[in-house]
C-alpha atoms as a PDB file:
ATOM      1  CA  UNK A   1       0.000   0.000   0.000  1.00  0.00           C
ATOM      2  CA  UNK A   2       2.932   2.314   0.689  1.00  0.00           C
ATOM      3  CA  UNK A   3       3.993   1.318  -3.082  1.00  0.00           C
ATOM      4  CA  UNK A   4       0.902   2.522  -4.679  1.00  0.00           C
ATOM      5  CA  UNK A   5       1.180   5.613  -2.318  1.00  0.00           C
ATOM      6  CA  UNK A   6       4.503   6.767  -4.515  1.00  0.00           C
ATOM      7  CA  UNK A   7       3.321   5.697  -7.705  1.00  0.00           C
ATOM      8  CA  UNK A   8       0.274   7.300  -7.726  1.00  0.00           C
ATOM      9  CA  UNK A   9       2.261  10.396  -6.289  1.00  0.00           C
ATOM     10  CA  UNK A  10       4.400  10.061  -9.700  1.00  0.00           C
ATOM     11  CA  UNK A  11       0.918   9.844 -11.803  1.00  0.00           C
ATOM     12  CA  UNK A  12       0.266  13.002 -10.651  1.00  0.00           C
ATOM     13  CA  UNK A  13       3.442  15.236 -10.662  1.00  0.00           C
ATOM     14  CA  UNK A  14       3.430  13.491 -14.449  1.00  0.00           C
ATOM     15  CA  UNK A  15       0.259  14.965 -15.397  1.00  0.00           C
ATOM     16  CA  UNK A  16       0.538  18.414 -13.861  1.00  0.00           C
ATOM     17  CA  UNK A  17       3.577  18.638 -16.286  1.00  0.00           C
ATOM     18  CA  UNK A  18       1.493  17.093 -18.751  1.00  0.00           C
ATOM     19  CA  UNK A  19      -0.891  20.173 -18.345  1.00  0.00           C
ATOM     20  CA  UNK A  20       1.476  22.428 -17.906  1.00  0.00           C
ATOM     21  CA  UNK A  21       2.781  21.229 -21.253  1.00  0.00           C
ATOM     22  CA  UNK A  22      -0.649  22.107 -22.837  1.00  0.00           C
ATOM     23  CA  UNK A  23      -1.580  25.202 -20.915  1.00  0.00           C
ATOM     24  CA  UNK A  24       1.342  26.428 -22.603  1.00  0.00           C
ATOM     25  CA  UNK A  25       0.111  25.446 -26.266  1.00  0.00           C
ATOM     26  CA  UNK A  26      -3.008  26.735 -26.009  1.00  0.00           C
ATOM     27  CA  UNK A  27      -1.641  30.498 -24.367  1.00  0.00           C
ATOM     28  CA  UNK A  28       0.276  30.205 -27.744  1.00  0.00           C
ATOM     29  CA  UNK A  29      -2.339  29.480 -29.923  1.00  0.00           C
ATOM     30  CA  UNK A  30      -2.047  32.636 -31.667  1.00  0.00           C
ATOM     31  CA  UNK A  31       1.685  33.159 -31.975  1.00  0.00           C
ATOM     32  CA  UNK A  32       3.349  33.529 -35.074  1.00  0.00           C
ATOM     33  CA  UNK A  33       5.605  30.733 -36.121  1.00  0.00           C
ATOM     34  CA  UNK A  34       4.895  29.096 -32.698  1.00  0.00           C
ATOM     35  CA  UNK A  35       5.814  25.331 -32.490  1.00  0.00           C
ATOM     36  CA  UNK A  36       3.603  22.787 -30.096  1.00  0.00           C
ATOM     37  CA  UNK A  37       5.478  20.896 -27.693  1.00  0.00           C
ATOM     38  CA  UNK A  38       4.413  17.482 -26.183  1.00  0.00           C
ATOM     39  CA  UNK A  39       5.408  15.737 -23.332  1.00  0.00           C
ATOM     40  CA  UNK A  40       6.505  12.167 -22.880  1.00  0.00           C
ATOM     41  CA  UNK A  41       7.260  10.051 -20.471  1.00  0.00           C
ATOM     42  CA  UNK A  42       8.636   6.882 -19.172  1.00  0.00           C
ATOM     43  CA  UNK A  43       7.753   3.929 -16.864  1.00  0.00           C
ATOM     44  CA  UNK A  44       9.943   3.348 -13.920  1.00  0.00           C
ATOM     45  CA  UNK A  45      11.724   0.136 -12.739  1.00  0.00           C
ATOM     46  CA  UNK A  46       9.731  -2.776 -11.923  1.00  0.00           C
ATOM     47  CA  UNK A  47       9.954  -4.749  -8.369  1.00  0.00           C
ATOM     48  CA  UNK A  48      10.552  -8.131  -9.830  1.00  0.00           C
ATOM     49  CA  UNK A  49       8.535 -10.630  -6.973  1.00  0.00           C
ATOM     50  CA  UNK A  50       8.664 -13.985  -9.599  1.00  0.00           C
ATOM     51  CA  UNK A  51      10.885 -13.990 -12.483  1.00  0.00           C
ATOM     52  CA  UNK A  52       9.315 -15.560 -16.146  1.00  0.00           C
ATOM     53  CA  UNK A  53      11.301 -18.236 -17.149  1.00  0.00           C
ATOM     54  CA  UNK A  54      12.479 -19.559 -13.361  1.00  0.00           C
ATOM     55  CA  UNK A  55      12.095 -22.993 -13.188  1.00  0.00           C
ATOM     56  CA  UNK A  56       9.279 -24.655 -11.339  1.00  0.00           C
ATOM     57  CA  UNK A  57      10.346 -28.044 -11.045  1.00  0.00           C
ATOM     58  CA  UNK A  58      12.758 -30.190 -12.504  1.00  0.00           C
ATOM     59  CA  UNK A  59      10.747 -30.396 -15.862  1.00  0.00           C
ATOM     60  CA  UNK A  60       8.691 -27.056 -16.168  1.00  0.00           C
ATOM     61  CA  UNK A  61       9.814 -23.259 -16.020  1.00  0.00           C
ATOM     62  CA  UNK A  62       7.360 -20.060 -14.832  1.00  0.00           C
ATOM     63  CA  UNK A  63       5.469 -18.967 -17.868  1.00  0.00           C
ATOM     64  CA  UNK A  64       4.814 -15.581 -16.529  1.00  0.00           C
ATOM     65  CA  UNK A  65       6.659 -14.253 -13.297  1.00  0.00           C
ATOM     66  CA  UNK A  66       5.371 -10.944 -11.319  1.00  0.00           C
ATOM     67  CA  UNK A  67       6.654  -7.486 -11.762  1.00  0.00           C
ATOM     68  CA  UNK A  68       5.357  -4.686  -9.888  1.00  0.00           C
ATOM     69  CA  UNK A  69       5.902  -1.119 -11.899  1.00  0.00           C
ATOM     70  CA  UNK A  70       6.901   1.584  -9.259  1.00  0.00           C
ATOM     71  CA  UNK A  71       5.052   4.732 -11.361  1.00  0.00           C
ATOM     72  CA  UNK A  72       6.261   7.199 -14.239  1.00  0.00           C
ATOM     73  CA  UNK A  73       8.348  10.139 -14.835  1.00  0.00           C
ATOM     74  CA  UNK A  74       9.030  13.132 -17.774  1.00  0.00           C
ATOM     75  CA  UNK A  75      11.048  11.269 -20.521  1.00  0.00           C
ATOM     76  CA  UNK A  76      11.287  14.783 -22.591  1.00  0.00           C
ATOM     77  CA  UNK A  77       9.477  17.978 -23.685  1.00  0.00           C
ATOM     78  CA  UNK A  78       9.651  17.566 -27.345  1.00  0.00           C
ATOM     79  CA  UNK A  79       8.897  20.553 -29.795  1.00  0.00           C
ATOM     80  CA  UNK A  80       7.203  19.805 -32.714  1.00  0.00           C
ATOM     81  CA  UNK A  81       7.997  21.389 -35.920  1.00  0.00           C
ATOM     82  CA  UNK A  82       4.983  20.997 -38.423  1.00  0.00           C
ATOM     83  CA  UNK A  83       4.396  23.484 -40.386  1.00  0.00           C
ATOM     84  CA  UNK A  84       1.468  25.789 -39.308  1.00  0.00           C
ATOM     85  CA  UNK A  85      -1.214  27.278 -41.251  1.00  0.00           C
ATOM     86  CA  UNK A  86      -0.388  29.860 -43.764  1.00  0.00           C
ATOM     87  CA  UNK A  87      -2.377  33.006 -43.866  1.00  0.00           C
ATOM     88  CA  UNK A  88      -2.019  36.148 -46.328  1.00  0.00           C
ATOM     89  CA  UNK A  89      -1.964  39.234 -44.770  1.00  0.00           C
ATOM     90  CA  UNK A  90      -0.963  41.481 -47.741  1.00  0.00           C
ATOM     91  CA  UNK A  91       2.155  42.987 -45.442  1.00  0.00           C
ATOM     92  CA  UNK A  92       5.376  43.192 -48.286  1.00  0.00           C
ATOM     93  CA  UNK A  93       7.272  42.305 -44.985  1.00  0.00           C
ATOM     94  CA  UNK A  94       5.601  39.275 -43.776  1.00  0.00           C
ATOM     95  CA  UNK A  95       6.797  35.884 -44.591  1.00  0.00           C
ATOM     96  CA  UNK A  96       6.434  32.719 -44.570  1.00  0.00           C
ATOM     97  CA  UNK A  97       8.152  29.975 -44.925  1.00  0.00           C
ATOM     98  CA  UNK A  98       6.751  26.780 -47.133  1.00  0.00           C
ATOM     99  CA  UNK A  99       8.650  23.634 -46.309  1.00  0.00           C
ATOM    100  CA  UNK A 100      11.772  23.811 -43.753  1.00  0.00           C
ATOM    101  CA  UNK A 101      13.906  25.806 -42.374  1.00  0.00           C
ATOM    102  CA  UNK A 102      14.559  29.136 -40.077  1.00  0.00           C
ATOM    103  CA  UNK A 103      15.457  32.947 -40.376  1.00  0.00           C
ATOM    104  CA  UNK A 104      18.299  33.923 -39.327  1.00  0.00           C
ATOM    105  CA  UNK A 105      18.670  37.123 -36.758  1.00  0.00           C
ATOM    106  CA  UNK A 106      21.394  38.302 -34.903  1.00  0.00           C
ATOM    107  CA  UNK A 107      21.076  38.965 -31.404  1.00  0.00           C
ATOM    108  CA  UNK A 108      22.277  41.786 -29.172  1.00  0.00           C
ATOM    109  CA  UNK A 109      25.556  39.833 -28.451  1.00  0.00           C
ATOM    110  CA  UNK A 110      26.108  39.248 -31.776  1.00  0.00           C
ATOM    111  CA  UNK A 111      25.625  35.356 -31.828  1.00  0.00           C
ATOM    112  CA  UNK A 112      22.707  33.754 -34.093  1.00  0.00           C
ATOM    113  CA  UNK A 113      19.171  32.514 -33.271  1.00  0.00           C
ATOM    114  CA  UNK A 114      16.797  31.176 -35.807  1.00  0.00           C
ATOM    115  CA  UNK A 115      13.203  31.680 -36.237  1.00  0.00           C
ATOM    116  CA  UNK A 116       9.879  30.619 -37.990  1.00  0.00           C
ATOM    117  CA  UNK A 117       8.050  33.846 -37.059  1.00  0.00           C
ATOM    118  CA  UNK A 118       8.044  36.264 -40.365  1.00  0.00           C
ATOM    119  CA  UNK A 119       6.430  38.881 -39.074  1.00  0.00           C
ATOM    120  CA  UNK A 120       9.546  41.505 -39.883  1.00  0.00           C
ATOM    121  CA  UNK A 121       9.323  45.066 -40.243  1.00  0.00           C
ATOM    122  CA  UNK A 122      12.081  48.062 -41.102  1.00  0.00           C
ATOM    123  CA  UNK A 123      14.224  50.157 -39.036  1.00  0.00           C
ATOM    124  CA  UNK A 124      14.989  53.782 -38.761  1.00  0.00           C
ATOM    125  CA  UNK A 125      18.074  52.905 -40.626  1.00  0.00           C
ATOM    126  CA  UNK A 126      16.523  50.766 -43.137  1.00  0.00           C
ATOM    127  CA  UNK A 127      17.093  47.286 -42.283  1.00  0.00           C
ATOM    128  CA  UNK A 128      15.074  44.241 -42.104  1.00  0.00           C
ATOM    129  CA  UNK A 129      14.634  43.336 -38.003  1.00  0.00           C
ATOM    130  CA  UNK A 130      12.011  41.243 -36.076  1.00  0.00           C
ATOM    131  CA  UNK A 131       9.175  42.896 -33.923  1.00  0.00           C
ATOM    132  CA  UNK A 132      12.650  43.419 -31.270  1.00  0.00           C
ATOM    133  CA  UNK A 133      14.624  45.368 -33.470  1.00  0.00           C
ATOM    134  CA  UNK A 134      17.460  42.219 -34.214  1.00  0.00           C
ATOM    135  CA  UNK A 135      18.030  42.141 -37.881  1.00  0.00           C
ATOM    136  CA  UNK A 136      18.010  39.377 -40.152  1.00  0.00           C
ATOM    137  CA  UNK A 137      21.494  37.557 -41.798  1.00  0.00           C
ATOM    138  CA  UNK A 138      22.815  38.667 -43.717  1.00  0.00           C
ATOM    139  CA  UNK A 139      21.829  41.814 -43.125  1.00  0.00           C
ATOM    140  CA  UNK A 140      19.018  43.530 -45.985  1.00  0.00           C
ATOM    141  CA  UNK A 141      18.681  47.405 -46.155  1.00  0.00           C
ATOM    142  CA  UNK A 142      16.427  49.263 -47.504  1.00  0.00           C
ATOM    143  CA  UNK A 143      16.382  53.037 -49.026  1.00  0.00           C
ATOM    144  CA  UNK A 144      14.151  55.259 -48.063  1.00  0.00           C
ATOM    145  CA  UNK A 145      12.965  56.234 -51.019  1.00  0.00           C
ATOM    146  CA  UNK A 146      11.864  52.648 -51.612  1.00  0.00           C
ATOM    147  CA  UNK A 147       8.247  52.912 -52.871  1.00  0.00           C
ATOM    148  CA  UNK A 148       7.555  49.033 -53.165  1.00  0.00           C
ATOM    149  CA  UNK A 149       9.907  45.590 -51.690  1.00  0.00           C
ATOM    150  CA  UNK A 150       9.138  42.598 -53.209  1.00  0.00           C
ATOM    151  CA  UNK A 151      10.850  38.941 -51.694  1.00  0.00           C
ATOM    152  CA  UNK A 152      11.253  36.354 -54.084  1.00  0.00           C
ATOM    153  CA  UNK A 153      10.849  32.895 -52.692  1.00  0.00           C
ATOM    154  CA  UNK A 154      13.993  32.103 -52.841  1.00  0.00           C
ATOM    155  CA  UNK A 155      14.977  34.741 -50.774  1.00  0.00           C
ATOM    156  CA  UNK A 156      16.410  37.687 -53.136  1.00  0.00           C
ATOM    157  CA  UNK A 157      14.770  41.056 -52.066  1.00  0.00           C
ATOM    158  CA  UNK A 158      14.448  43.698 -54.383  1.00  0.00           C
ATOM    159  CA  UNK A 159      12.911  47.893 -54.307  1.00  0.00           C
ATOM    160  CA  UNK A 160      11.500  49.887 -56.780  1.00  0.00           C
ATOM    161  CA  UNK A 161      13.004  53.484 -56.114  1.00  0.00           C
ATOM    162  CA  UNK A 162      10.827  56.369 -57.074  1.00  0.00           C
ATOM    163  CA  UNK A 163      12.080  57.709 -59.701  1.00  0.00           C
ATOM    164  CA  UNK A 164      13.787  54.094 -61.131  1.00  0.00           C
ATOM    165  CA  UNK A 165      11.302  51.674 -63.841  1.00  0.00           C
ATOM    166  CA  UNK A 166      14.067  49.027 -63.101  1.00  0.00           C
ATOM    167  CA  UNK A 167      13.958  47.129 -59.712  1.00  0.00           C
ATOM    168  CA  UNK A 168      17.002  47.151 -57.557  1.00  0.00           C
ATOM    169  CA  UNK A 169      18.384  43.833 -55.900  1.00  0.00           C
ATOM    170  CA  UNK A 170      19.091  44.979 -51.959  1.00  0.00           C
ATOM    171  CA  UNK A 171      19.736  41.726 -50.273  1.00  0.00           C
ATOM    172  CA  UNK A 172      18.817  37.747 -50.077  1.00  0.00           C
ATOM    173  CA  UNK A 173      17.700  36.068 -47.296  1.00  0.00           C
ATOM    174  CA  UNK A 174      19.001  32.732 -46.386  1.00  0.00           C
ATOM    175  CA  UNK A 175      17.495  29.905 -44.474  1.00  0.00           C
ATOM    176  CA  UNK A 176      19.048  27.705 -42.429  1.00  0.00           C
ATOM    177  CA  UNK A 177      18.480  23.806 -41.481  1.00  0.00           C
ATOM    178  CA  UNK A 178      19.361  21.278 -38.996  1.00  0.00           C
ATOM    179  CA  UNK A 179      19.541  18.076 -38.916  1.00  0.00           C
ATOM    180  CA  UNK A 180      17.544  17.447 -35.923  1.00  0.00           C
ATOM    181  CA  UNK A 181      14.970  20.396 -34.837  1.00  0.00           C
ATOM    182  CA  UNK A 182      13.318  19.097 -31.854  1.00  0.00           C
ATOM    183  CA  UNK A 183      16.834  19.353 -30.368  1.00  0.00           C
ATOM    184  CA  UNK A 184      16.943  22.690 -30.552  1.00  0.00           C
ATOM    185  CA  UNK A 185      16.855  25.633 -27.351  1.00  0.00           C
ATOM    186  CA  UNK A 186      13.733  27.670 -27.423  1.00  0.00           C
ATOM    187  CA  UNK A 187      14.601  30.402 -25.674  1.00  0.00           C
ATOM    188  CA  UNK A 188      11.490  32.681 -26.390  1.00  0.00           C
ATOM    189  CA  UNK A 189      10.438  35.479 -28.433  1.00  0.00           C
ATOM    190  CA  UNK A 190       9.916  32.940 -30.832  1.00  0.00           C
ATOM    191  CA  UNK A 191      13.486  32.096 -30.982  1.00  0.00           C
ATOM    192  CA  UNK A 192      15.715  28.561 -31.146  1.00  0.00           C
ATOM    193  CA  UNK A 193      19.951  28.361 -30.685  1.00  0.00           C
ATOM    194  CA  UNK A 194      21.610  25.359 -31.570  1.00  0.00           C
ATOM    195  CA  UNK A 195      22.358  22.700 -29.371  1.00  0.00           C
ATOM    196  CA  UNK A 196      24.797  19.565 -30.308  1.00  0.00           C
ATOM    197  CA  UNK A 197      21.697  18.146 -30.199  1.00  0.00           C
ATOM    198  CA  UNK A 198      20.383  19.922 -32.511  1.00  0.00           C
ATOM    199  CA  UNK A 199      23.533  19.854 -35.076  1.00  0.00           C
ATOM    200  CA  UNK A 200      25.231  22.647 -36.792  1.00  0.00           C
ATOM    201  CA  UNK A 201      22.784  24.838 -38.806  1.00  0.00           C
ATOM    202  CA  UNK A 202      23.231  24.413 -42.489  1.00  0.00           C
ATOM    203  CA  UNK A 203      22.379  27.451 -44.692  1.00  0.00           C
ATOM    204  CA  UNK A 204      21.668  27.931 -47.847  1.00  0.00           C
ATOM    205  CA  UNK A 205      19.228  29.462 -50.849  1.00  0.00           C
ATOM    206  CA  UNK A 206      15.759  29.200 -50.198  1.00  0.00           C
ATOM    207  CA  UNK A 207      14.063  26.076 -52.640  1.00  0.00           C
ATOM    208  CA  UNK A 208      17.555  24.675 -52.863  1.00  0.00           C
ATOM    209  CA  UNK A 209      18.721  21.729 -50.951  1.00  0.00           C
ATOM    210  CA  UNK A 210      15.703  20.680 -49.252  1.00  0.00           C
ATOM    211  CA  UNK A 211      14.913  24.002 -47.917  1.00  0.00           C
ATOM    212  CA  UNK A 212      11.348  25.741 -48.113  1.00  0.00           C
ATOM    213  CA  UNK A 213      10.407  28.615 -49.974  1.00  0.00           C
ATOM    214  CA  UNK A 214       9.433  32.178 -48.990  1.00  0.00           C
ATOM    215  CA  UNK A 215       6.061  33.359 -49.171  1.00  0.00           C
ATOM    216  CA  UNK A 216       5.752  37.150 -49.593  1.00  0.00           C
ATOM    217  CA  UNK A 217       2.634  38.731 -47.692  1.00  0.00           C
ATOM    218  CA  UNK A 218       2.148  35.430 -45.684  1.00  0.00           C
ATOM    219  CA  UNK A 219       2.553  34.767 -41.725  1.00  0.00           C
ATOM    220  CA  UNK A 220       2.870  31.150 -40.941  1.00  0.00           C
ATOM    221  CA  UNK A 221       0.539  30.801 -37.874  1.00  0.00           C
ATOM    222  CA  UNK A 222       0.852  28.677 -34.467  1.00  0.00           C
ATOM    223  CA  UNK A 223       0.960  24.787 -35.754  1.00  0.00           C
ATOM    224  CA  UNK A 224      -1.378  24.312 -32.184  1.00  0.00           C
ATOM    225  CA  UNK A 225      -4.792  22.366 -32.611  1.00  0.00           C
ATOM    226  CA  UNK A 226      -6.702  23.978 -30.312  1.00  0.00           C
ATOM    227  CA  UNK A 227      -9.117  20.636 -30.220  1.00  0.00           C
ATOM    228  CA  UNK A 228      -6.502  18.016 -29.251  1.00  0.00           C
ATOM    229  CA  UNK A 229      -4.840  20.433 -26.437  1.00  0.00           C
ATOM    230  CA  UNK A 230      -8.774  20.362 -25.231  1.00  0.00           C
ATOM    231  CA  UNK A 231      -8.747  16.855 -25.787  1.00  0.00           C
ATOM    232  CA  UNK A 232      -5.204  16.473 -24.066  1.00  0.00           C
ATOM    233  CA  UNK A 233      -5.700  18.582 -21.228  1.00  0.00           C
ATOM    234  CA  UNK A 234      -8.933  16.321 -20.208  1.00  0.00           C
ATOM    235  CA  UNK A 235      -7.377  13.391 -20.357  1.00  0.00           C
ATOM    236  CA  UNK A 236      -4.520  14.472 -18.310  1.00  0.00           C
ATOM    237  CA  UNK A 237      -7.113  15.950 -15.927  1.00  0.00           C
ATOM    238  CA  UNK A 238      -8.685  12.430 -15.574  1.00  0.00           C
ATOM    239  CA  UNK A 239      -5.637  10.533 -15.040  1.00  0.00           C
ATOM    240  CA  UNK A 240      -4.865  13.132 -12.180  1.00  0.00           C
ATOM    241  CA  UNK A 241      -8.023  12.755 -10.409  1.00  0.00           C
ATOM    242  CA  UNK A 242      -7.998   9.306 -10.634  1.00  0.00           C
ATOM    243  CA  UNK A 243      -3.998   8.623  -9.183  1.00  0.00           C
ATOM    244  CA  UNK A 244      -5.637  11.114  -6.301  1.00  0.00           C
ATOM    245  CA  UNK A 245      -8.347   8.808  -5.772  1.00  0.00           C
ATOM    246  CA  UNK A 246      -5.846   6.094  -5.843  1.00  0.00           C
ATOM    247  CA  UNK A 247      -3.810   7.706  -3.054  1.00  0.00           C
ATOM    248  CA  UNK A 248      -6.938   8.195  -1.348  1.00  0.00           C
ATOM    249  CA  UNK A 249      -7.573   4.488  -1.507  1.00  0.00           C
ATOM    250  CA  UNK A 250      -4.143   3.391  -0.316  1.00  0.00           C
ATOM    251  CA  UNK A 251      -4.510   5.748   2.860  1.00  0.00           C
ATOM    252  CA  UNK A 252      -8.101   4.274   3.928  1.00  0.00           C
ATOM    253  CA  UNK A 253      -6.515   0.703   3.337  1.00  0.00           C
ATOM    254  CA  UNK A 254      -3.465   1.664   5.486  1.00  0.00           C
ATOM    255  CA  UNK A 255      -5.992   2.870   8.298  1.00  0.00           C
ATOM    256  CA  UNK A 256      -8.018  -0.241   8.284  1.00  0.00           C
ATOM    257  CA  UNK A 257      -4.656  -2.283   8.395  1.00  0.00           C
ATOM    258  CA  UNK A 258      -3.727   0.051  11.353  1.00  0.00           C
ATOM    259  CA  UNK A 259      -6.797  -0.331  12.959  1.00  0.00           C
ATOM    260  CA  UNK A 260      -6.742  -4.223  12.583  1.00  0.00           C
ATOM    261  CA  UNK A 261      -3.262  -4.359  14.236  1.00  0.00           C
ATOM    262  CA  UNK A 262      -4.727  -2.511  17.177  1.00  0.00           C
END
């Protein structure tokens, strides 16, 4: 009874991060570029009262022996990178990307972070930065006397100048790749480093390589399903109410037992 006290304790710390896991899904359900992650977990040793295959006798061996499982635990957080729906929001600065791959932004310290989240704007010094000001690699600038920006989707961004008939060629956006994604850091703001996990990001032109496109005038939304977080969360929900329940039911049989030794 003291055995089903701890592994029903472990049911239940597992499903609070199980929830935890979805609460934070759903409070991203509208987040550009966002990326689901999903909990999973692992069954802990076994108490091993009969082993299978022990003899019986001389001539006969134990078909089935008697292990006891001692509860669960977190076997990893994993983020899930499927691509999200794509909307069209008519913005010459929002993009998406079709297929895989990350932006590339520098951060204050001057190392690299990757994103999904397209959602870019300009500068007052003309360059293309996320909503927090860090600008995309390589770095793309744009005059001020650009009347019109147009993003190819395979990166190349070009401006009509007033004044010019001829498009001029200003930058080209690169994406970048890795060999395993889920192994990358989220470290927020929609933002991933590298891990050796992860691997070394690979860059390279957009459409070449295995990389995805770019969508001009498209935001790649939040790849959550709000229906199977619901679905998720009520489930875990159950399975935490009923380890409780199972605590509950150890404890009264403990009391009788206590009350019988009396």
């Amino acid at each position: 009874m003291i055995r089903a006290l701890w592994t029903a304790a472990s049911g239940m710390q597992a499903q609070q991060l199980n929830i935890d896991v979805v609460a934070h899904n759903l409070a991203n359900a509208a987040t550009t570029g966002f990326k689901k992650s999903r909990a999973d977990f692992q069954d802990l040793m076994y108490q091993t009262e009969k082993t299978t295959g022990a003899p019986a006798t001389n001539a006969t061996t134990i078909p089935t022996g008697i292990q006891v499982g001692l509860g669960v635990r977190p076997g990893a957080v994993t983020k899930v990178f499927t691509t999200g729906n794509i909307i069209a929001t008519g913005n010459e600065l929002d993009l998406a990307i079709q297929g895989d791959g990350f932006l590339q932004v520098q951060q204050s310290d001057g190392s690299t972070a990757y994103t999904r989240a397209g959602a870019l704007k300009r500068d007052g010094q003309g360059r293309v930065v996320t909503s927090d000001g860090q600008p995309v690699i390589p770095e793309v600038l744009i005059p001020s006397n650009a009347t019109r920006v147009t993003v190819g989707t395979d990166g190349t961004v070009s401006v009509q100048q007033a004044g010019q008939t001829a498009a001029t060629t200003v930058g080209t956006l690169q994406l970048a790749s890795f060999s395993n994604p889920a192994g990358l850091n989220a470290i927020g703001k929609n933002l991933f480093l590298p891990t050796d996990s992860s691997g070394a990001a690979t860059t390279g032109t957009a459409g070449q390589n295995g990389l995805g496109t770019i969508e001009q005038g498209f935001l790649e939304n939040s790849n959550v399903s709000i229906m199977e977080e619901m679905v998720s969360m009520i489930v875990g929900q159950r399975a935490y109410e009923i380890n409780s329940k199972a605590i509950q039911a150890s404890d009264e049989m403990l009391q009788q037992a206590a009350g019988l030794k009396r």
